[in-house]
Protein backbone atom coordinates (compact mmCIF):
# COMPACT_ATOMS: atom_id res chain seq x y z
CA UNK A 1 52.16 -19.11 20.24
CA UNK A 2 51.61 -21.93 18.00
CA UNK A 3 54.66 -20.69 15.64
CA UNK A 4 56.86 -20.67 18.18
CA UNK A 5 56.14 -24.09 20.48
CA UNK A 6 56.08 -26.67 18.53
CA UNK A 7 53.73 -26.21 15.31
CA UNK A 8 55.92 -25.48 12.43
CA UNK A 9 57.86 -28.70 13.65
CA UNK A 10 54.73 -30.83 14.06
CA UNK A 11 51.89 -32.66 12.13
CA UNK A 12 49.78 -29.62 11.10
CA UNK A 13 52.59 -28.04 9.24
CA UNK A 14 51.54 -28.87 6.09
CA UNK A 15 48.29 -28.35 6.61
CA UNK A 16 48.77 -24.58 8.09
CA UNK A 17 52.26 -23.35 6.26
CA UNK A 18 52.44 -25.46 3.55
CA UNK A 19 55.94 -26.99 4.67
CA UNK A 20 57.06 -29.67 6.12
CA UNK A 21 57.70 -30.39 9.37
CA UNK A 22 60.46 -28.33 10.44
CA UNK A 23 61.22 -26.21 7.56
CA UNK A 24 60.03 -22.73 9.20
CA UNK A 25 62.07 -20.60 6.69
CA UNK A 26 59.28 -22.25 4.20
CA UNK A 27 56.30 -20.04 5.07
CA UNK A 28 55.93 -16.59 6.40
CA UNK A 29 53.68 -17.76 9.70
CA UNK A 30 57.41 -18.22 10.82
CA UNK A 31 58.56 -14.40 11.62
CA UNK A 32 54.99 -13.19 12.10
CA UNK A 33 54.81 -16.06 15.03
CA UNK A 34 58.06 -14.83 16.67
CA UNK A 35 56.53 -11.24 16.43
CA UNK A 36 52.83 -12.04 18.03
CA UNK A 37 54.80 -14.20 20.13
CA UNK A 38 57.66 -11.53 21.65
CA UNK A 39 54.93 -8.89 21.37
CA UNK A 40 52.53 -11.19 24.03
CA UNK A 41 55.52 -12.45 26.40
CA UNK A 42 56.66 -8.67 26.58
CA UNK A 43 53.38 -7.31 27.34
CA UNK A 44 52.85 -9.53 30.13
CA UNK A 45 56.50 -8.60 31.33
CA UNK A 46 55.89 -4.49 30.86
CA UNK A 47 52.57 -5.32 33.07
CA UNK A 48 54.23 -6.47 36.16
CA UNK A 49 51.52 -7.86 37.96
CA UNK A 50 52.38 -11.66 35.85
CA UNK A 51 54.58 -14.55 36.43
CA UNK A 52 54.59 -15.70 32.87
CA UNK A 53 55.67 -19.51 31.43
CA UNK A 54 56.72 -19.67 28.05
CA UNK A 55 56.43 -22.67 25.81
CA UNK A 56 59.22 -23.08 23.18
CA UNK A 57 59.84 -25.36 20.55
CA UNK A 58 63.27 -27.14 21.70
CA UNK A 59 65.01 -26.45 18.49
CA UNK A 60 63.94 -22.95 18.55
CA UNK A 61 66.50 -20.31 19.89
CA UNK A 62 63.66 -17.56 20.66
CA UNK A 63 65.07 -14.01 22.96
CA UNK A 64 63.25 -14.26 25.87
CA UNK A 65 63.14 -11.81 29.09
CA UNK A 66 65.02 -13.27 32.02
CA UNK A 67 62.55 -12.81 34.19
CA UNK A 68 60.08 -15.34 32.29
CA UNK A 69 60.35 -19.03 32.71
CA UNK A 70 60.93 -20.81 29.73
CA UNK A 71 59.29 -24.47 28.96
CA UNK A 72 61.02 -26.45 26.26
CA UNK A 73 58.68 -28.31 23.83
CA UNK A 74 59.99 -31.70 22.30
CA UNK A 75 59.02 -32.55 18.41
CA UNK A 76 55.81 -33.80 18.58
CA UNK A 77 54.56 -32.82 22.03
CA UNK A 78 53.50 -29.80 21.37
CA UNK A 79 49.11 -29.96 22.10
CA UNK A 80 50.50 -32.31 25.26
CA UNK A 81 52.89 -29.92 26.83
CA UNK A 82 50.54 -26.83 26.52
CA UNK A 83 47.51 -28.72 28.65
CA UNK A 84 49.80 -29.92 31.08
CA UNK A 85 51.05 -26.51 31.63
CA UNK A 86 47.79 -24.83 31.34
CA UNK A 87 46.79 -27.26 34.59
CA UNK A 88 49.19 -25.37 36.69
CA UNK A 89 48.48 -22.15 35.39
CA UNK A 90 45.70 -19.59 36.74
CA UNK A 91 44.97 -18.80 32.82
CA UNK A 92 46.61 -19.10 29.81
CA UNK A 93 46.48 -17.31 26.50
CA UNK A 94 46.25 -19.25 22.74
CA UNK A 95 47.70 -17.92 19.71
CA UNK A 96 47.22 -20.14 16.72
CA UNK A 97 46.12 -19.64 13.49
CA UNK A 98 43.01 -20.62 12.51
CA UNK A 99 43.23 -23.05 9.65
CA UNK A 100 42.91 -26.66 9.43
CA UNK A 101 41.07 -26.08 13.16
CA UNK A 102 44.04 -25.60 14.74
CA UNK A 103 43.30 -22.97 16.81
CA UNK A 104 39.62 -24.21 17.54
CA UNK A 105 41.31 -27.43 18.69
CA UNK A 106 44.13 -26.14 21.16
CA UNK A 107 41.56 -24.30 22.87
CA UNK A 108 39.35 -27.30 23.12
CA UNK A 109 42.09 -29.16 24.52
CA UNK A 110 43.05 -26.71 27.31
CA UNK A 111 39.70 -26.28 28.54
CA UNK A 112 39.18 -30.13 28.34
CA UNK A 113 42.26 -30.62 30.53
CA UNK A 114 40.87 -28.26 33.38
CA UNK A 115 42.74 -24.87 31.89
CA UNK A 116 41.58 -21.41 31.60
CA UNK A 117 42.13 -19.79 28.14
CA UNK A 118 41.73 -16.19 27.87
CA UNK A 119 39.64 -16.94 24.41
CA UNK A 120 35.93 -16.51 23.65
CA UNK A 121 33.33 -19.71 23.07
CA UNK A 122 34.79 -22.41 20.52
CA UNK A 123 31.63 -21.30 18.56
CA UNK A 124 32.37 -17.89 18.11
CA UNK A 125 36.17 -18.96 17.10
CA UNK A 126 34.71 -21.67 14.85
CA UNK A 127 32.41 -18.81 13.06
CA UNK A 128 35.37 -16.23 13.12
CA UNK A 129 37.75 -18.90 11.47
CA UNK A 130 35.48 -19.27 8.48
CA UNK A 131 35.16 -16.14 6.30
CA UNK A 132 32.06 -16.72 5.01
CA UNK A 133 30.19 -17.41 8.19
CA UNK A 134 31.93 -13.81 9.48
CA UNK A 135 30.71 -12.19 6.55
CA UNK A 136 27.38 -13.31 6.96
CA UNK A 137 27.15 -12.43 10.34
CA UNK A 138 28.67 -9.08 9.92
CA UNK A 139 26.28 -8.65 7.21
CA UNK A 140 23.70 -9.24 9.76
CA UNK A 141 24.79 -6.98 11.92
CA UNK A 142 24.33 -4.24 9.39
CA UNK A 143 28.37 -3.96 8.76
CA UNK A 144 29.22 -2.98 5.43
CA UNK A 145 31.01 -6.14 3.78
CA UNK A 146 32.22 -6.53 -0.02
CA UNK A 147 29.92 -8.59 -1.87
CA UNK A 148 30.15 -12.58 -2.83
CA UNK A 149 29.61 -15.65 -2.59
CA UNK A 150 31.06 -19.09 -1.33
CA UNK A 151 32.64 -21.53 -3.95
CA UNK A 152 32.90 -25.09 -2.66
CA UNK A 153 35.77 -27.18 -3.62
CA UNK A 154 36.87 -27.69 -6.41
CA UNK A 155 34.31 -25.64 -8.08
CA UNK A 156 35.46 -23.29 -10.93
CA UNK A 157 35.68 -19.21 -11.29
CA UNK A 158 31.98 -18.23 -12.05
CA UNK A 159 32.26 -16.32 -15.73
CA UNK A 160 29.89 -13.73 -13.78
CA UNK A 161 31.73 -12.23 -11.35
CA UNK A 162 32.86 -8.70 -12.18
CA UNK A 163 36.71 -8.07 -11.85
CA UNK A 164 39.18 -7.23 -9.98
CA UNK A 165 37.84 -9.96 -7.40
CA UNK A 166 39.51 -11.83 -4.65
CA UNK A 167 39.24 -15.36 -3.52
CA UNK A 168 40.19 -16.48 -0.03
CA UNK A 169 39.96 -19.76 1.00
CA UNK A 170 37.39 -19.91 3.75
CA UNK A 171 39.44 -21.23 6.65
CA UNK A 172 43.05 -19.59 6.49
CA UNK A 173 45.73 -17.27 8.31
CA UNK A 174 47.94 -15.13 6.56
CA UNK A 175 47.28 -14.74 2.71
CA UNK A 176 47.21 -18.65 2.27
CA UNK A 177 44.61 -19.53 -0.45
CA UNK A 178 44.38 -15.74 -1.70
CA UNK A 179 44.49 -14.82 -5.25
CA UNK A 180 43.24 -11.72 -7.05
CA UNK A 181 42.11 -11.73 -10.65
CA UNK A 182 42.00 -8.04 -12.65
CA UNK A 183 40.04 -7.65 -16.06
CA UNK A 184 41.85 -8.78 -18.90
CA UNK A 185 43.76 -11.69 -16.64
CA UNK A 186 43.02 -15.93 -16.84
CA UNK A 187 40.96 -16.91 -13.40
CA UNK A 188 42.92 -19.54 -11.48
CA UNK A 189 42.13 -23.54 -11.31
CA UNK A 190 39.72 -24.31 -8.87
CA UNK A 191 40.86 -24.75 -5.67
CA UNK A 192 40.98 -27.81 -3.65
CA UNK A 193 39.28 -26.36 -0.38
CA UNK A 194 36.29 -24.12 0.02
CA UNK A 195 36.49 -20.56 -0.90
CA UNK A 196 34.81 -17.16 -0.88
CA UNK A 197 34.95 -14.97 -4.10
CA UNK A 198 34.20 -11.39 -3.69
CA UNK A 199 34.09 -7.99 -4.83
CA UNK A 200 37.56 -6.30 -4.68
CA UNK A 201 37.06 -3.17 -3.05
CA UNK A 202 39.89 0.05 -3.36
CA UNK A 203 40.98 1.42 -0.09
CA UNK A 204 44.08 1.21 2.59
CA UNK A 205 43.58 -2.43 4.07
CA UNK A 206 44.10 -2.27 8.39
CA UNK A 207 44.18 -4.47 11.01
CA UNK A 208 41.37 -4.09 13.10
CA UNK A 209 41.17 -4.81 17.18
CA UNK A 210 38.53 -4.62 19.79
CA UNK A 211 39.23 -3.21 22.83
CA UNK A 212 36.80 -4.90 25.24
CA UNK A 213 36.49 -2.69 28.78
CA UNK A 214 33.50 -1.38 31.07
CA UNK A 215 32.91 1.45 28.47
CA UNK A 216 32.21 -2.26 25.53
CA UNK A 217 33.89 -2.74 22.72
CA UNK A 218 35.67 -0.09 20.89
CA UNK A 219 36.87 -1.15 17.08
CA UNK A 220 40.48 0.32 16.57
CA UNK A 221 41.99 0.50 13.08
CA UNK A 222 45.72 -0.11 14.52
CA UNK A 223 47.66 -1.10 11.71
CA UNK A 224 48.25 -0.49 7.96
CA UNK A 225 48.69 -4.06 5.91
CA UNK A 226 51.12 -3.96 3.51
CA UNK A 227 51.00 -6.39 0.64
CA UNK A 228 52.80 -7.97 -2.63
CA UNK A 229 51.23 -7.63 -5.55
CA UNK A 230 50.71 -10.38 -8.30
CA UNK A 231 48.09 -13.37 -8.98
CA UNK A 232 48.59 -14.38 -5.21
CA UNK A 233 49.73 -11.76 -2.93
CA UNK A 234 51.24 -12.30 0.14
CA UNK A 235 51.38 -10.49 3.47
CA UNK A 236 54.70 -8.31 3.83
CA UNK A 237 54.15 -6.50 6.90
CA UNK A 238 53.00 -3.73 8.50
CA UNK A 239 53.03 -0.19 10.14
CA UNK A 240 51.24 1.48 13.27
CA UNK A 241 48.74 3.91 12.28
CA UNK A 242 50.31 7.20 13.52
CA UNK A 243 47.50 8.78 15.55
């Protein structure tokens, strides 16, 4: 888990969290990693049938199961360590977020080293880590999606768009780049990436996950987001559907 081996202590810090290398307490990617990242070591562990490596940022002190062997990461070496240990691995599993092609490009790496990563094609990741290319092809799938439009960078707040709306930067984890604007309020400066402006639509957000299995994929609503409110509101965690 990129979080967790290396990433909030490397170059793309800045680029992903917003902080600098090293400052995890800077940007909420930092618990959310350690939670994707105990959740996915323990799971494997639960399983039984795994021997599972871990890869750890050296100046991390992450809880780990003693059964699972833990690989120290040193500043810097952290896209270098994971496809040398993905060589002597029968697969290994990615979790990254997707801006600044971070994800994308750890996966790319493994499977240029010889690895197996338990990951779909780089295209699909590559469509999935830009919103309005998902939106588009949900859209042609016949999914119901919000409607709007892409704003490039640096481009201003169209004085058509009905409010409340929501802009999201196009390539993003978390709520990075997310503001919302209700009627009465100023729109925000333009941004200095691309973006997608939509409709804001009313409802109980969820985290959706496909369950992939001889019967195909089955969408599961599994968890209720929980959010700040404000101009830019930010992820503040979540809770298991109950049924």
């Amino acid at each position: 888990e990129w979080c967790c081996s290396g990433g909030l202590t490397g170059p793309d810090a800045v680029a992903v969290a917003g902080a600098a290398a090293g400052d995890a307490a800077a940007t909420s990617l930092g618990p959310e990693g350690r939670a994707m990242f105990s959740a996915a070591v323990t799971d494997a562990v639960r399983d039984g049938g795994f021997a599972v490596t871990a890869l750890v940022d050296e100046s991390f002190d992450v809880p780990l199961p003693s059964v699972v062997r833990r690989l120290k990461v040193p500043r810097g070496g952290e896209i270098e360590t994971l496809v040398a240990s993905a060589r002597e691995a029968d697969a290994v599993l990615v979790v990254a977020p997707e801006t600044a092609d971070v994800l994308a490009a750890r996966v790319a790496a493994v499977r240029a080293g010889g690895g197996v990563v338990l990951a779909p094609s780089t295209a699909f990741i590559r469509l999935a880590t830009d919103k309005q290319a998902t939106v588009e092809a949900l859209e042609a799938a016949t999914v119901p999606v919000p409607r709007g439009r892409s704003l490039a960078a640096g481009e201003p707040w169209p004085a058509d768009v009905p409010r409340p709306a929501v802009r999201k930067a196009r390539a993003s984890t978390g709520c990075d780049g997310r503001v919302v604007v209700h009627p009465g309020a100023e729109p925000p400066q333009p941004s200095a990436v691309a973006t997608r402006l939509e409709e804001w639509i009313p409802g109980v957000s969820v985290g959706v996950s496909c369950l992939l299995g001889p019967r195909g994929v089955v969408a599961v609503a599994a968890v209720v987001q929980r959010f700040s409110t404000g101009l830019d509101p930010g992820y503040i965690g979540g809770d298991l559907v109950a049924d």
